[in-house]
PDB file of N, CA and C in Angstrom:
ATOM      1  N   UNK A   1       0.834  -1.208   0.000  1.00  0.00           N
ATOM      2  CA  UNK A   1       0.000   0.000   0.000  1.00  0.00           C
ATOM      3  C   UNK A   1       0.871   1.262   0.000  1.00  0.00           C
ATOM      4  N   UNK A   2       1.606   1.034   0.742  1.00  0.00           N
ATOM      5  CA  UNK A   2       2.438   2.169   0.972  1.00  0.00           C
ATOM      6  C   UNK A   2       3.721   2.916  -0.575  1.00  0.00           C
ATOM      7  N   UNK A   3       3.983   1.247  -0.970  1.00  0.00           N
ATOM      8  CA  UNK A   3       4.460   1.651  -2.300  1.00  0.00           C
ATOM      9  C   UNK A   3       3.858   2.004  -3.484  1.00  0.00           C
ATOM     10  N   UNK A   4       2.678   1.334  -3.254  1.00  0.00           N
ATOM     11  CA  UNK A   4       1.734   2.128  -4.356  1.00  0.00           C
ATOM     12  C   UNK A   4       1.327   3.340  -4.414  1.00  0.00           C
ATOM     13  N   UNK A   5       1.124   4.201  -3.328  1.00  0.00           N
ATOM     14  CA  UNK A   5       1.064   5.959  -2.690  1.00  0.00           C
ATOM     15  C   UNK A   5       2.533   6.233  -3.411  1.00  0.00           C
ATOM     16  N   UNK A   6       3.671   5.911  -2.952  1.00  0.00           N
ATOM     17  CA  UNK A   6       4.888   6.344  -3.610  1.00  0.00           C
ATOM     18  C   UNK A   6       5.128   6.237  -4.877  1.00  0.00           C
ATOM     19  N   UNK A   7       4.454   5.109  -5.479  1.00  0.00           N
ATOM     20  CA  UNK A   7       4.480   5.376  -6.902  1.00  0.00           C
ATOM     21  C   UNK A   7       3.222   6.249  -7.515  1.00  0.00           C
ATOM     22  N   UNK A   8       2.463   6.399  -7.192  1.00  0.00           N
ATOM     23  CA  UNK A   8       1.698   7.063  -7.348  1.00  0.00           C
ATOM     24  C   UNK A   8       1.711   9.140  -7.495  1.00  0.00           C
ATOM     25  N   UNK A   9       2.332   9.058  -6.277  1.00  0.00           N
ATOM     26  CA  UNK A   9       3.312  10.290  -5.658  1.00  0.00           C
ATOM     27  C   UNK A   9       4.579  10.658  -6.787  1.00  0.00           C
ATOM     28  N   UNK A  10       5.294   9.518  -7.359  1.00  0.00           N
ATOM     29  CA  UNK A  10       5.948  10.120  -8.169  1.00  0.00           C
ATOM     30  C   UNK A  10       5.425  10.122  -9.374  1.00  0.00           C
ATOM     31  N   UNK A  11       4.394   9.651 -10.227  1.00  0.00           N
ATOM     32  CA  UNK A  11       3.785   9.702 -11.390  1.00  0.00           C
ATOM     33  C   UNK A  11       3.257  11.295 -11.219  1.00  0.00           C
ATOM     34  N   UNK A  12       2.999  11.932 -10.021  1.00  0.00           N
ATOM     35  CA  UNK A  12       2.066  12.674 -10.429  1.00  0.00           C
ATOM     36  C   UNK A  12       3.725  13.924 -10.321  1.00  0.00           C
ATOM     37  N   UNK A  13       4.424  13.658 -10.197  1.00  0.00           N
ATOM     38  CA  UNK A  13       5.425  14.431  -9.985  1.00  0.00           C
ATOM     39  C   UNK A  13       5.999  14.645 -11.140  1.00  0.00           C
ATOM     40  N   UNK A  14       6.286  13.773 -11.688  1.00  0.00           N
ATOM     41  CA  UNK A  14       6.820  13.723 -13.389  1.00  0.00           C
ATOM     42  C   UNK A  14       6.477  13.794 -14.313  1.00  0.00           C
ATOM     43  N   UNK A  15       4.716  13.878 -13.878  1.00  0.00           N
ATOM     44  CA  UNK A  15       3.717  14.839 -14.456  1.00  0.00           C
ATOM     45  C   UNK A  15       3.622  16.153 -14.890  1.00  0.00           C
ATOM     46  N   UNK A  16       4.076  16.575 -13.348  1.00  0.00           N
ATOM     47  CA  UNK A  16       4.403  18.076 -13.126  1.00  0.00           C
ATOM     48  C   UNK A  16       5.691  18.774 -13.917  1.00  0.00           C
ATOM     49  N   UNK A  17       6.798  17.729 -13.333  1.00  0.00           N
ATOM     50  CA  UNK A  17       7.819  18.217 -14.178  1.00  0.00           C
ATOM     51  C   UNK A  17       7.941  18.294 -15.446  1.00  0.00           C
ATOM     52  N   UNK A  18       6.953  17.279 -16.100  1.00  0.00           N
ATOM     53  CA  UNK A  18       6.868  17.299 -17.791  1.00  0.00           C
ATOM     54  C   UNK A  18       5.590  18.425 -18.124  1.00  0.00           C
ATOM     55  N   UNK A  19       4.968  18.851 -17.271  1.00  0.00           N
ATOM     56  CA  UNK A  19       4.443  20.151 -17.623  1.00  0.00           C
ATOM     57  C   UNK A  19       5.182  21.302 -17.509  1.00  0.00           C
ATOM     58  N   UNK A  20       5.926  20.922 -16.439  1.00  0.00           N
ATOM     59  CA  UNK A  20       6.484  22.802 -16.200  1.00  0.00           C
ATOM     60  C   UNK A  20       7.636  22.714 -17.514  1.00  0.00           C
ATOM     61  N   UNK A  21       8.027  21.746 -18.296  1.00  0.00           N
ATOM     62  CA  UNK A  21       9.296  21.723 -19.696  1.00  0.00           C
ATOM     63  C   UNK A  21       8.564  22.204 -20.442  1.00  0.00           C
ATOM     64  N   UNK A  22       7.310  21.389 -20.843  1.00  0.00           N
ATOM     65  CA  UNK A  22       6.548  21.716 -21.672  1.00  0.00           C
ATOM     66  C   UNK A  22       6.318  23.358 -21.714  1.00  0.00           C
ATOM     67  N   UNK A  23       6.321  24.005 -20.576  1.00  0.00           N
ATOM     68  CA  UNK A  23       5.550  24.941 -20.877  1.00  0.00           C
ATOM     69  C   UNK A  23       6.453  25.885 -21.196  1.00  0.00           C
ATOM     70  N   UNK A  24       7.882  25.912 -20.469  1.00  0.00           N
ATOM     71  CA  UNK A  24       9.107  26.500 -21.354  1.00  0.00           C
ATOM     72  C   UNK A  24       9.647  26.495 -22.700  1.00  0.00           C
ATOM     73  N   UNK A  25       9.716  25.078 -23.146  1.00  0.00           N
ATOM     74  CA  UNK A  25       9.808  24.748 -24.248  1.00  0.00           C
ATOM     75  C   UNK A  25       8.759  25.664 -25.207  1.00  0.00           C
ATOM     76  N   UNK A  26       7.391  25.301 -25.359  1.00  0.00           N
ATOM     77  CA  UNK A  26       6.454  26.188 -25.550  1.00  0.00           C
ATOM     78  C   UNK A  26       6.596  27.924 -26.089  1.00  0.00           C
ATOM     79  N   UNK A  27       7.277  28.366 -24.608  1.00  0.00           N
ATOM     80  CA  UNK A  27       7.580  29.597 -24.764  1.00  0.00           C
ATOM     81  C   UNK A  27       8.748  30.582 -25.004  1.00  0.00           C
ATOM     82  N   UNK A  28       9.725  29.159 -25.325  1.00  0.00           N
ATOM     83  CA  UNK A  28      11.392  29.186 -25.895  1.00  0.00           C
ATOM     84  C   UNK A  28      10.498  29.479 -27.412  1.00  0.00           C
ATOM     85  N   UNK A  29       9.734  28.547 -27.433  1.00  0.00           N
ATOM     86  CA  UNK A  29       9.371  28.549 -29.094  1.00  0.00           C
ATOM     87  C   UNK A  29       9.199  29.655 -29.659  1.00  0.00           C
ATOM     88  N   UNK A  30       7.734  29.760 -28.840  1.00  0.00           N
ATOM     89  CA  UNK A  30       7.359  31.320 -29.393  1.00  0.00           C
ATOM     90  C   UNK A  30       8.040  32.073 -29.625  1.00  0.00           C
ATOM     91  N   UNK A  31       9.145  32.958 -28.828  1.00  0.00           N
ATOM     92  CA  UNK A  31      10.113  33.455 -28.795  1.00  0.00           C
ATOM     93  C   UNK A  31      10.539  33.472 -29.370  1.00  0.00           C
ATOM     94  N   UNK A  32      10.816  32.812 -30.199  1.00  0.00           N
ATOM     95  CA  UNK A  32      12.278  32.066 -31.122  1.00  0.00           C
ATOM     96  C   UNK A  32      11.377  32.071 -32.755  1.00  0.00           C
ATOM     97  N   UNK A  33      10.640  31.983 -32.752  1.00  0.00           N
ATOM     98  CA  UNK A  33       9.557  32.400 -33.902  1.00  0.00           C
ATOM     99  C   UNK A  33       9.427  33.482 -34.235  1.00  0.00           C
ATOM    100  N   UNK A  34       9.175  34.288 -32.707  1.00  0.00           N
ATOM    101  CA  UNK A  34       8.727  36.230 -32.851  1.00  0.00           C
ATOM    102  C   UNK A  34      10.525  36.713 -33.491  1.00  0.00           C
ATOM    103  N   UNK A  35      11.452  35.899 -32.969  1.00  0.00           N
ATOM    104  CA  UNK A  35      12.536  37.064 -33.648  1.00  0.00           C
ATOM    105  C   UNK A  35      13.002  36.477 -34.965  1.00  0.00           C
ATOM    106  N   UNK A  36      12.670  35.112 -35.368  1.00  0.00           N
ATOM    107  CA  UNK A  36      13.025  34.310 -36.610  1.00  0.00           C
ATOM    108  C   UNK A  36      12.182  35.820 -37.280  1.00  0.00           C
ATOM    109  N   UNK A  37      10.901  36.051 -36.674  1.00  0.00           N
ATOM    110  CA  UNK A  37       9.847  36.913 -37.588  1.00  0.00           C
ATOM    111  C   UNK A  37       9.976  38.067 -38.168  1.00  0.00           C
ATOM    112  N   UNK A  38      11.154  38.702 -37.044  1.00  0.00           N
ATOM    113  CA  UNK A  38      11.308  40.215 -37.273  1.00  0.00           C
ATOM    114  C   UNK A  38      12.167  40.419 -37.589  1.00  0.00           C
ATOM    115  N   UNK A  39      13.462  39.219 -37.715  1.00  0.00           N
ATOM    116  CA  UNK A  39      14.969  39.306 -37.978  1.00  0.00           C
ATOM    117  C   UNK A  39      15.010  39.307 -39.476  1.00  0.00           C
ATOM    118  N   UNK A  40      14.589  38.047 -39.985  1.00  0.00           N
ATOM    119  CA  UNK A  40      14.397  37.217 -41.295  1.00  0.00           C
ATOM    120  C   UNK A  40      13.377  36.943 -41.811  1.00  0.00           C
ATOM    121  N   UNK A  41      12.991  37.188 -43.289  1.00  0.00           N
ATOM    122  CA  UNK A  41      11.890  36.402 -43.959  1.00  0.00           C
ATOM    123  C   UNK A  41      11.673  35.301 -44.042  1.00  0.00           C
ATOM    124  N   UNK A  42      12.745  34.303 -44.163  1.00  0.00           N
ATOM    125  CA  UNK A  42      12.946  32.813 -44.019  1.00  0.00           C
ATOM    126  C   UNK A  42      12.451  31.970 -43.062  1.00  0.00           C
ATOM    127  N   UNK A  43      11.197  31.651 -42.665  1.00  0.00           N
ATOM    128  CA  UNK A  43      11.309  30.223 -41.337  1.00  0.00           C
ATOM    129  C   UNK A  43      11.811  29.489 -41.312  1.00  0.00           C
ATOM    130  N   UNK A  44      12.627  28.861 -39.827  1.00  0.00           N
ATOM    131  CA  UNK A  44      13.375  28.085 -39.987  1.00  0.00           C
ATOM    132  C   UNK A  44      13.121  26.901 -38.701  1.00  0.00           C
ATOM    133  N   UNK A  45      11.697  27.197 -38.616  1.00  0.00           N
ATOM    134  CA  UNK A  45      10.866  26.334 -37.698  1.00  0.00           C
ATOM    135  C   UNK A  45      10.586  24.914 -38.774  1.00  0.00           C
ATOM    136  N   UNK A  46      11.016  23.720 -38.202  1.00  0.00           N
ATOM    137  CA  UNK A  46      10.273  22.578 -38.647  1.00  0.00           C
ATOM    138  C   UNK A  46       8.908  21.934 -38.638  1.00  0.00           C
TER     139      UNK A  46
END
């Protein structure tokens, strides 16, 4: 019982942590789009 709470406990943790990347990543992007946008005509987003 007790290991199942701990695994449980860390699923929801690595949850978290793969949201809080996600949401950097995300906003590395954007970023990185807005000056691809204003620098260069060229995209160089895949």
């Amino acid at each position: 019982m007790v290991a199942l709470i701990l695994a449980l406990a860390g699923v929801a943790r690595w949850a978290e942590i793969a949201a809080d990347i996600d949401a950097a990543l995300r906003a590395l992007a954007n970023a990185k789009i807005h000056s691809n946008a204003t620098h260069s005509s060229i995209s160089t987003v895949s």
